[in-house]
N, C-alpha and C. Protein backbone atom coordinates (compact mmCIF):
# COMPACT_ATOMS: atom_id res chain seq x y z
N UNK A 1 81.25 -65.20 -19.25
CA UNK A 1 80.71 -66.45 -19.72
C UNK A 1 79.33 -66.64 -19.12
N UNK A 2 78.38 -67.07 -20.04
CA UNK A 2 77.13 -67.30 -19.50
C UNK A 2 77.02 -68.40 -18.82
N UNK A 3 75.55 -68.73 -17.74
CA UNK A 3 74.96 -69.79 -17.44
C UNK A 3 73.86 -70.09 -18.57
N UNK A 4 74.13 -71.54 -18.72
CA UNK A 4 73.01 -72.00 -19.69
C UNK A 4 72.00 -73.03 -18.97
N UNK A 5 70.64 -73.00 -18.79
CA UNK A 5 70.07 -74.59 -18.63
C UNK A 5 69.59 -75.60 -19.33
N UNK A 6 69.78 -76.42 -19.17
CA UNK A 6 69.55 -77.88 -19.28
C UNK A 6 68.48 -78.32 -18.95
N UNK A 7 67.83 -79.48 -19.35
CA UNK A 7 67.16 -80.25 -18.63
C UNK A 7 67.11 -81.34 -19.22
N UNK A 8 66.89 -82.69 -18.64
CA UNK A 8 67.21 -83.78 -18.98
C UNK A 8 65.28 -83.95 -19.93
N UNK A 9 65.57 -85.04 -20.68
CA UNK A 9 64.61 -85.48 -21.03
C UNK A 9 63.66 -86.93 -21.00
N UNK A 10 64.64 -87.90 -20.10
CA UNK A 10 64.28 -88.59 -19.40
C UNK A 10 63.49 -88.46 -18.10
N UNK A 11 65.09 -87.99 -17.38
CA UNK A 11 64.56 -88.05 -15.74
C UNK A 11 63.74 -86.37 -15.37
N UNK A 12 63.58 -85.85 -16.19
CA UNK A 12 63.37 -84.25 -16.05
C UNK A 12 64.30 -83.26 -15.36
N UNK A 13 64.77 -83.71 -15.01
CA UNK A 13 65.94 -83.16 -13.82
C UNK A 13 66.17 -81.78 -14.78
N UNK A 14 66.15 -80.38 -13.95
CA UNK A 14 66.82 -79.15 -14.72
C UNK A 14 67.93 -78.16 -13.86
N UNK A 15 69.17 -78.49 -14.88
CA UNK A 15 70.57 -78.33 -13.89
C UNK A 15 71.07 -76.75 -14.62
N UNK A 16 72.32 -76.36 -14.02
CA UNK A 16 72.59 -74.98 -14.64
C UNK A 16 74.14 -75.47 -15.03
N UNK A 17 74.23 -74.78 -16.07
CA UNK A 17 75.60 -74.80 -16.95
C UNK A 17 76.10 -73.88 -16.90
N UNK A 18 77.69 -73.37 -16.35
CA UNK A 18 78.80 -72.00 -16.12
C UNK A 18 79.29 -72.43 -17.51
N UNK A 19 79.24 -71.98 -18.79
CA UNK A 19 80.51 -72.30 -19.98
C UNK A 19 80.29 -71.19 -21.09
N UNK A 20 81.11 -71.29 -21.60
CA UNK A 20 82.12 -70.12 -22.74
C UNK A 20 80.85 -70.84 -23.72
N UNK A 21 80.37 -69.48 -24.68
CA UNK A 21 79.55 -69.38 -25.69
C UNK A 21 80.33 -70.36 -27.08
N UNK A 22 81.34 -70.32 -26.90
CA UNK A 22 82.52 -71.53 -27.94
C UNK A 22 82.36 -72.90 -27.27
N UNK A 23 82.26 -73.18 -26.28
CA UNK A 23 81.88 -74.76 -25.91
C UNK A 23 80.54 -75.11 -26.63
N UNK A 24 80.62 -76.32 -26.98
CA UNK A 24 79.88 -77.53 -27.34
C UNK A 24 78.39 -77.51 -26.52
N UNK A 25 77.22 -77.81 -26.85
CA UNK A 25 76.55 -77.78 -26.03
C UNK A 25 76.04 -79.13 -25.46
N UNK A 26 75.60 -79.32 -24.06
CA UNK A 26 75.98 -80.99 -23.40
C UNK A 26 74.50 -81.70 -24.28
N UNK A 27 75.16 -82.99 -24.48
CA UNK A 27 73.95 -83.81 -24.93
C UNK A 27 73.59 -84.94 -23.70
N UNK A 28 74.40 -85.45 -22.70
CA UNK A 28 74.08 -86.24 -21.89
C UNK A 28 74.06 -85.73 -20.63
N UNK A 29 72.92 -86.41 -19.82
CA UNK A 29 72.59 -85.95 -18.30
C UNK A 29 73.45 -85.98 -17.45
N UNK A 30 74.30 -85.30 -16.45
CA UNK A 30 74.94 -85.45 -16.00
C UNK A 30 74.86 -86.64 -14.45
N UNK A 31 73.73 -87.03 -14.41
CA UNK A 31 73.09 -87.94 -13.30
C UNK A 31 73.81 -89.61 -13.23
N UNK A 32 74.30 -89.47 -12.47
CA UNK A 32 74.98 -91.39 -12.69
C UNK A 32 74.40 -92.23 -13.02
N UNK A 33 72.74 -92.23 -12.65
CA UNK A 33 72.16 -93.26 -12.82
C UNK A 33 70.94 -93.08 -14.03
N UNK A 34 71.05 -91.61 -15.08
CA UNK A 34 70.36 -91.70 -16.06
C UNK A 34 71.27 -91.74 -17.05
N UNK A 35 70.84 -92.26 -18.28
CA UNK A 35 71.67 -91.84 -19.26
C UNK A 35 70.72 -91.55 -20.38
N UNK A 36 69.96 -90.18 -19.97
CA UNK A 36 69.33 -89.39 -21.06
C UNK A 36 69.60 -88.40 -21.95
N UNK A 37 69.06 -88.07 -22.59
CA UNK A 37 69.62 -86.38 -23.60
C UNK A 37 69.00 -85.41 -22.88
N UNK A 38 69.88 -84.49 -22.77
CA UNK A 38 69.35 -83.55 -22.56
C UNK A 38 69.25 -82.33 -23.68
N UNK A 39 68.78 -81.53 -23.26
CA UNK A 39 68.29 -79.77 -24.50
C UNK A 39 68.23 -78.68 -23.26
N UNK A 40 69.06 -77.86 -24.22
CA UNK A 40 69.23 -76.51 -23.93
C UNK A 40 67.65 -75.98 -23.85
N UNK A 41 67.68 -75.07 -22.40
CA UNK A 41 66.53 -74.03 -22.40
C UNK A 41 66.90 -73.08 -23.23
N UNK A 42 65.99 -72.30 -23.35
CA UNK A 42 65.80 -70.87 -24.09
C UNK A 42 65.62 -70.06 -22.24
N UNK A 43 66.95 -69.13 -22.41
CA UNK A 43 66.43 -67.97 -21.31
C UNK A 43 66.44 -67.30 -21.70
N UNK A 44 65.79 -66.22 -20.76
CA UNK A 44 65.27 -64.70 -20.45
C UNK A 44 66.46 -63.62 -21.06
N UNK A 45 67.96 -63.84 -20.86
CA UNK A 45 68.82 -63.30 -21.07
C UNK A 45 69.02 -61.99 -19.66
N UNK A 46 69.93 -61.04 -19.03
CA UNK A 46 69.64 -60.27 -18.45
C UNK A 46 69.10 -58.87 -18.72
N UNK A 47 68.69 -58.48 -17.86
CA UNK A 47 68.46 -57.37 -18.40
C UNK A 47 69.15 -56.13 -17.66
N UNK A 48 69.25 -55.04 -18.60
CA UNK A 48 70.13 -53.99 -17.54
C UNK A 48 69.19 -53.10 -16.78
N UNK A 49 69.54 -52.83 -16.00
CA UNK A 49 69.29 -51.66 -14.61
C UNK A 49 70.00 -50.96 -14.38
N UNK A 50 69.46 -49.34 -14.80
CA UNK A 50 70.37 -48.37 -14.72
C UNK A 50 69.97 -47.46 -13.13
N UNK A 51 70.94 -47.96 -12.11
CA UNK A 51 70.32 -46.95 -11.03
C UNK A 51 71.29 -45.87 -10.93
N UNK A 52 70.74 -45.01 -10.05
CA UNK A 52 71.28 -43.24 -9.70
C UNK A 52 70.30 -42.57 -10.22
N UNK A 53 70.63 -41.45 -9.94
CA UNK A 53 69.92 -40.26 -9.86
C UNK A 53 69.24 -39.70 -11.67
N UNK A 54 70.32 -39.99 -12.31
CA UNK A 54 70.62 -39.59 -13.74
C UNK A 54 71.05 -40.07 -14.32
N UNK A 55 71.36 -41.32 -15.20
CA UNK A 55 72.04 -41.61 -15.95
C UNK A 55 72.52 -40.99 -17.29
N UNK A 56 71.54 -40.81 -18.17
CA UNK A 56 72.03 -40.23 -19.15
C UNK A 56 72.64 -38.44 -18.89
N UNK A 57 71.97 -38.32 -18.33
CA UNK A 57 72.20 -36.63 -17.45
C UNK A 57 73.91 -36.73 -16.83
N UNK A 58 73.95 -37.15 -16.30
CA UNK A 58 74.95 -37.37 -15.23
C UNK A 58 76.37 -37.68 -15.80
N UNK A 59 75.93 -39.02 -16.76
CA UNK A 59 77.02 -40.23 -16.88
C UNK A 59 77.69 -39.41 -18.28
N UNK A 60 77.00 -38.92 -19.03
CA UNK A 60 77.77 -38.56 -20.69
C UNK A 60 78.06 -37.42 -21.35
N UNK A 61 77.11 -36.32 -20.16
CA UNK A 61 77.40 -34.73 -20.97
C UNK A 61 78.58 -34.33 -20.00
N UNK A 62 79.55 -33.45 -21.08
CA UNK A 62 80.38 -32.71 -20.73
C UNK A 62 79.74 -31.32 -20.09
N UNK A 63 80.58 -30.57 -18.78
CA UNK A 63 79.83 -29.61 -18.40
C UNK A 63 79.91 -28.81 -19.36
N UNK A 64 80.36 -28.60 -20.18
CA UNK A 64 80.54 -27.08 -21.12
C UNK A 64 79.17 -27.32 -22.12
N UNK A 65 78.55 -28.87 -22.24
CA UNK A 65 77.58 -29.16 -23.04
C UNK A 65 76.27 -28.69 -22.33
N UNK A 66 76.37 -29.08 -20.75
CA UNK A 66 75.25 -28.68 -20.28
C UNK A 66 75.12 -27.01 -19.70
N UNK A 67 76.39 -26.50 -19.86
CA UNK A 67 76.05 -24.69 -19.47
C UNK A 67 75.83 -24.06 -20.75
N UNK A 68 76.27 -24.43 -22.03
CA UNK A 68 75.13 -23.98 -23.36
C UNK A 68 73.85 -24.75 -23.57
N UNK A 69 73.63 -26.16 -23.11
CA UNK A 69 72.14 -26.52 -23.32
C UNK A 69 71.24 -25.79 -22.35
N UNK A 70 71.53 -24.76 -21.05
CA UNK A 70 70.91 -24.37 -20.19
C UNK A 70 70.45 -23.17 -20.55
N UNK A 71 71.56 -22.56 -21.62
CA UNK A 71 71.59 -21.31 -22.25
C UNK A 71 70.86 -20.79 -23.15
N UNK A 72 70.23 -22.28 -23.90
CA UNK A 72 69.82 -22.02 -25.38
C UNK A 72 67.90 -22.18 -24.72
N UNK A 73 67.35 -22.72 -23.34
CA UNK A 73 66.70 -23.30 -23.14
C UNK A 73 65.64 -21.90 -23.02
N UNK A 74 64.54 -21.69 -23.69
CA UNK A 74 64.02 -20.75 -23.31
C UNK A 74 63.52 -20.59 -21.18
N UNK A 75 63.23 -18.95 -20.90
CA UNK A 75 62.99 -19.26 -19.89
C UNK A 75 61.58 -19.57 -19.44
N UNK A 76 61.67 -20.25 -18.56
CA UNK A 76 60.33 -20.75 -18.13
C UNK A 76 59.20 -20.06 -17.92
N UNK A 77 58.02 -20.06 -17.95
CA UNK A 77 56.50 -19.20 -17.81
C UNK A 77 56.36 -19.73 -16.48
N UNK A 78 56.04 -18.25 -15.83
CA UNK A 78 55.76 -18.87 -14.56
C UNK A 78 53.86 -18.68 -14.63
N UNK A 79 52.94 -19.70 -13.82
CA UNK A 79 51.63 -19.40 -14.18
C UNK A 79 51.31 -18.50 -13.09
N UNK A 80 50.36 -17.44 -13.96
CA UNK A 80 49.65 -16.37 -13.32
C UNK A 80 48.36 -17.31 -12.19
N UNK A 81 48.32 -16.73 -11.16
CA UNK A 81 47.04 -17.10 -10.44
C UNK A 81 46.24 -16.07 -10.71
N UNK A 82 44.89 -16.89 -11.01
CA UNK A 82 43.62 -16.09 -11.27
C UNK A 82 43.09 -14.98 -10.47
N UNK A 83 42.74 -14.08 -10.45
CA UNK A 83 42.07 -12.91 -9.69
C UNK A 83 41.23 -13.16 -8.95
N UNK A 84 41.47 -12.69 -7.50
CA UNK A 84 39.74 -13.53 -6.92
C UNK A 84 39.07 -12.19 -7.28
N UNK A 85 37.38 -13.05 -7.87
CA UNK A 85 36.45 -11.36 -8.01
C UNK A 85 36.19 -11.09 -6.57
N UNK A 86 36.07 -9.90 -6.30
CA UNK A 86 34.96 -9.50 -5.27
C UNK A 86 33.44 -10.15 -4.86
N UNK A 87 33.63 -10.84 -3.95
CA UNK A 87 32.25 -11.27 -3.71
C UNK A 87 31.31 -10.22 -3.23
N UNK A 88 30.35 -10.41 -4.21
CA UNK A 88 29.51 -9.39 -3.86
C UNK A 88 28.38 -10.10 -2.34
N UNK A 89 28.14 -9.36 -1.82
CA UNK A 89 27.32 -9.81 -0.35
C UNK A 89 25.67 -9.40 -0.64
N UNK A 90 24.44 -10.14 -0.28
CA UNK A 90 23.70 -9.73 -0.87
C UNK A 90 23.22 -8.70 0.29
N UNK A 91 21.91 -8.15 -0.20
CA UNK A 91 22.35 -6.89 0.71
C UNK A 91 20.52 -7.29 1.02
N UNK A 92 20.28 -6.72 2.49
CA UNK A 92 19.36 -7.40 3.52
C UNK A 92 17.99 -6.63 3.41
N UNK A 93 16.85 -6.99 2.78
CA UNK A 93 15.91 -6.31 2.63
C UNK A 93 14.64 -6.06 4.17
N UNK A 94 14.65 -5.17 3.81
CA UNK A 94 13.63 -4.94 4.86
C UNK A 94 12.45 -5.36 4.91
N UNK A 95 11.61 -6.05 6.03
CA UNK A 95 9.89 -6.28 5.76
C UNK A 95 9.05 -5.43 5.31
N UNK A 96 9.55 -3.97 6.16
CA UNK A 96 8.66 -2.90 5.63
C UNK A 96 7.28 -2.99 6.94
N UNK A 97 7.40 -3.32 7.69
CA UNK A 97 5.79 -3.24 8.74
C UNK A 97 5.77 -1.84 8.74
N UNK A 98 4.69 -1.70 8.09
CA UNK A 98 3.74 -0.21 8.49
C UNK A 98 2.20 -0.44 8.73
């Protein structure tokens, strides 16, 4: 059963409602000393949060599904590292004094 809110439209007051989606929704403030209407908020609704490691991974394949999806998976390229060239060194000229 959801919480619903309220808020009065007199006194402003905004209260929370525990009730079954089949109940009635409240028209009067629940405050002793107002006797205003109140209106339903519009909420957010929840939202889900899936924690662990994997959910869809984890939670729904059968193992026999995931030792042929592993099977059919081509194998991976591993990357080549580039060649180092030879550094060439430059090579030391002479002044030449004669």
């Amino acid at each position: 059963m959801p919480n619903y809110d309220y808020e009065c439209l007199e006194c402003v007051k905004r209260f929370e409602v525990f009730q079954s989606m089949k109940d009635e929704k409240l028209t009067d403030c629940p405050e002793a000393d107002c006797e205003g209407k109140v209106k339903r908020l519009l909420g957010t609704g929840g939202g889900i949060i899936f924690k662990g490691s994997g959910f869809y991974q984890t939670d729904y394949r059968s193992a026999s599904y995931q030792k042929g999806a592993k099977a059919d998976k081509p194998p991976e390229k591993k990357e080549s590292k580039p060649e180092k060239k030879a550094e060439s060194k430059p090579t030391a000229k002479s002044s030449g004094d004669a």
